[in-house]
Protein backbone atom coordinates (compact mmCIF):
# COMPACT_ATOMS: atom_id res chain seq x y z
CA UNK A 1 -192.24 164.59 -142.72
CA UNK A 2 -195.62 165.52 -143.90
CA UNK A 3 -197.75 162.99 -145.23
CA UNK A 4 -199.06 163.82 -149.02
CA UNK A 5 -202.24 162.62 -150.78
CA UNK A 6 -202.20 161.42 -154.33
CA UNK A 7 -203.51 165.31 -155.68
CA UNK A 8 -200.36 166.92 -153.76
CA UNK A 9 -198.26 163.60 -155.28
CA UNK A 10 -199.67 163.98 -158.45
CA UNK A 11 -198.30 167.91 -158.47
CA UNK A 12 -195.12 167.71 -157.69
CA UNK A 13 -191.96 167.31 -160.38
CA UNK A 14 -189.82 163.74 -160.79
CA UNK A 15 -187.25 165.36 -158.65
CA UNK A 16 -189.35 166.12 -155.38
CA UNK A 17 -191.03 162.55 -155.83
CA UNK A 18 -187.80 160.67 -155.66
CA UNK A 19 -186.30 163.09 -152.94
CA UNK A 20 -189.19 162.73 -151.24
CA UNK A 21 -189.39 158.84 -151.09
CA UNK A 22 -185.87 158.33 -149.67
CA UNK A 23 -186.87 160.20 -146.74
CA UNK A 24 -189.70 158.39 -146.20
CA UNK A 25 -188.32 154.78 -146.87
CA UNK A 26 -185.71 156.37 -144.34
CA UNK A 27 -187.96 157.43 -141.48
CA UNK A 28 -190.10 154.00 -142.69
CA UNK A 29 -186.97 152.19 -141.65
CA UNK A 30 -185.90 154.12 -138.82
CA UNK A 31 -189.70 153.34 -136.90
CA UNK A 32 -189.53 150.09 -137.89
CA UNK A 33 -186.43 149.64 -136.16
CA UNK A 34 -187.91 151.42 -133.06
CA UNK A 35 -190.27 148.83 -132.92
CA UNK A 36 -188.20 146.18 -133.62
CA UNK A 37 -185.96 147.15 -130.73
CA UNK A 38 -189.17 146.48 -128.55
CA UNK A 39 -189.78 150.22 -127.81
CA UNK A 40 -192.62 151.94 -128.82
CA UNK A 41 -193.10 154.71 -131.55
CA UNK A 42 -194.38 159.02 -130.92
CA UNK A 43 -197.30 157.73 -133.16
CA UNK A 44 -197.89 153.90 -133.77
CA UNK A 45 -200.54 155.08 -136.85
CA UNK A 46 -197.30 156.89 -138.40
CA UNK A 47 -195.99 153.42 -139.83
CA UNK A 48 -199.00 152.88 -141.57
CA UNK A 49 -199.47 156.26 -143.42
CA UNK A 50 -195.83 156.16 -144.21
CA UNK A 51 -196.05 153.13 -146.00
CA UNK A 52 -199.25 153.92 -147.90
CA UNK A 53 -197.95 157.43 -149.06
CA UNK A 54 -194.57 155.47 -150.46
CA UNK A 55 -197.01 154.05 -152.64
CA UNK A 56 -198.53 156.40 -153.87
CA UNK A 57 -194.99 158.41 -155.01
CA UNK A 58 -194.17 154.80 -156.29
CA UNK A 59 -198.01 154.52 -158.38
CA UNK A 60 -197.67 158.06 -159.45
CA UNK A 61 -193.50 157.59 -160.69
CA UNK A 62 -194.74 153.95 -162.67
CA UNK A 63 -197.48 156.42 -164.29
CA UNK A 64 -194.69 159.27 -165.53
CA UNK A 65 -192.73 156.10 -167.51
């Protein structure tokens, strides 16, 4: 899942943004859990961009209303 910046979030219809974030809140979980588990993630820095590009679909959808 690529990681998108608020220009490429900013772009893209209400549609793609709310597909979009339930793959990410999936994957989001689905890492979490990895770690949870006590084994270790591909990319540890993959958690972190995850959750900061869920907020920016999230700041970009409260902006559309």
């Amino acid at each position: 899942m690529a990681i998108f910046r608020a220009r490429e979030v900013a772009q893209q219809s209400d549609v793609e943004l709310e597909e979009q974030l339930s793959k990410m809140q999936l994957e989001l979980i689905q890492d979490k859990g990895k770690v949870s588990a006590g084994g270790a993630t591909e990319n540890p820095g993959r958690i972190r961009e995850l959750r900061r590009t869920i907020a920016r679909i999230k700041t970009e959808q409260r902006k559309r209303r």
